[in-house]
Protein backbone atom coordinates (compact mmCIF):
# COMPACT_ATOMS: atom_id res chain seq x y z
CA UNK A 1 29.06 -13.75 29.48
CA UNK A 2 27.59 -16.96 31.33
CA UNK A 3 27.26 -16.56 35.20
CA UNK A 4 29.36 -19.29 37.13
CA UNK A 5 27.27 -21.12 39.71
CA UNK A 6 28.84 -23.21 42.39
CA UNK A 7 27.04 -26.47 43.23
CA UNK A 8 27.40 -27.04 46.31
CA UNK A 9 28.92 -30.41 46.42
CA UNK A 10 27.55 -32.83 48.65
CA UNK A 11 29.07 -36.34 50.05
CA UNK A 12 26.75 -39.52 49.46
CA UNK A 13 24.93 -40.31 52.87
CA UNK A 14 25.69 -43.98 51.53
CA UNK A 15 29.36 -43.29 51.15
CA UNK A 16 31.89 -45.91 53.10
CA UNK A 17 35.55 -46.04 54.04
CA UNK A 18 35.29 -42.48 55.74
CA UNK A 19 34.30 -40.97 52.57
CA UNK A 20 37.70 -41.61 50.46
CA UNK A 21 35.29 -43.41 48.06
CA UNK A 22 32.43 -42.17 46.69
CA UNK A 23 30.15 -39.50 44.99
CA UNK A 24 29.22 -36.26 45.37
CA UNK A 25 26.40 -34.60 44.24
CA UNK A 26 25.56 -30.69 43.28
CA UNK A 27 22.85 -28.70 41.61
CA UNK A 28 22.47 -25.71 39.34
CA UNK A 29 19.64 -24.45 38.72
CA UNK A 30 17.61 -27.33 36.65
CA UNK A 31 20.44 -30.10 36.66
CA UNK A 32 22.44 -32.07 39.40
CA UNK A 33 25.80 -32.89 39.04
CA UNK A 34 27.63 -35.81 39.70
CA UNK A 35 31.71 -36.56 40.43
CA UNK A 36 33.56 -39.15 41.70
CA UNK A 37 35.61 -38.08 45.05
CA UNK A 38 38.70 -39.97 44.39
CA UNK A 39 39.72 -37.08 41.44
CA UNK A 40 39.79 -34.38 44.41
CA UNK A 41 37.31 -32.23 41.88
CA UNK A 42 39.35 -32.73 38.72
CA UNK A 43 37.41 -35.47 37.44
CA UNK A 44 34.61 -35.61 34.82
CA UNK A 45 31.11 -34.42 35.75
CA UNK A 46 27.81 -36.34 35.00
CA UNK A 47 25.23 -33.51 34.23
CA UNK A 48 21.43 -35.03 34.74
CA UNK A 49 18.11 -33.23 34.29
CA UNK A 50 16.63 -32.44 37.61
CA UNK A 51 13.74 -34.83 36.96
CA UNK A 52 15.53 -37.73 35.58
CA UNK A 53 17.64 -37.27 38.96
CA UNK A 54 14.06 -37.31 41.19
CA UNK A 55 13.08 -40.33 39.44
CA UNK A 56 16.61 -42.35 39.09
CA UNK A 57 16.70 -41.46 43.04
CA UNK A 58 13.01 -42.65 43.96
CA UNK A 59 13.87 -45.80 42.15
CA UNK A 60 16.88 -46.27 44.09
CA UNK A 61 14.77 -46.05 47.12
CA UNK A 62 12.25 -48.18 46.12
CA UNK A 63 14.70 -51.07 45.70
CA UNK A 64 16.35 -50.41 48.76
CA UNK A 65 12.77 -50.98 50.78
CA UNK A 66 12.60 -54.43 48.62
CA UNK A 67 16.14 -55.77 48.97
CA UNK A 68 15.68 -54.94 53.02
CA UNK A 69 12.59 -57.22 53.14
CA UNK A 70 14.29 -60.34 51.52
């Protein structure tokens, strides 16, 4: 029998419009998890490796420190 884990679902920092509209992010143990907030939790879920995740969000952050010095 596999052990349900909850996630822990977290609200985008970067999220606008009082939060109606945007992602939230969990993890189990070795992946994060990714929904949209507009289906209230009964949307699809974007399962990535926990690595890929670390270095899809350091490159996020590394644009974001060029596109604030244009």
């Amino acid at each position: 029998m596999e052990q349900q884990v909850d996630p822990r679902w977290r609200k985008s920092t970067y999220s606008g419009n009082g939060g109606e509209a945007c992602i939230e992010a969990g993890s189990v143990p070795g992946r994060v998890l990714v929904r949209d907030t507009t289906q209230h939790g009964n949307g699809p879920v974007v399962s990535v490796g926990s690595t890929d995740w670390h270095r899809f969000i350091t490159s996020l952050r590394a644009n974001a420190h060029l596109d604030e010095s244009r």
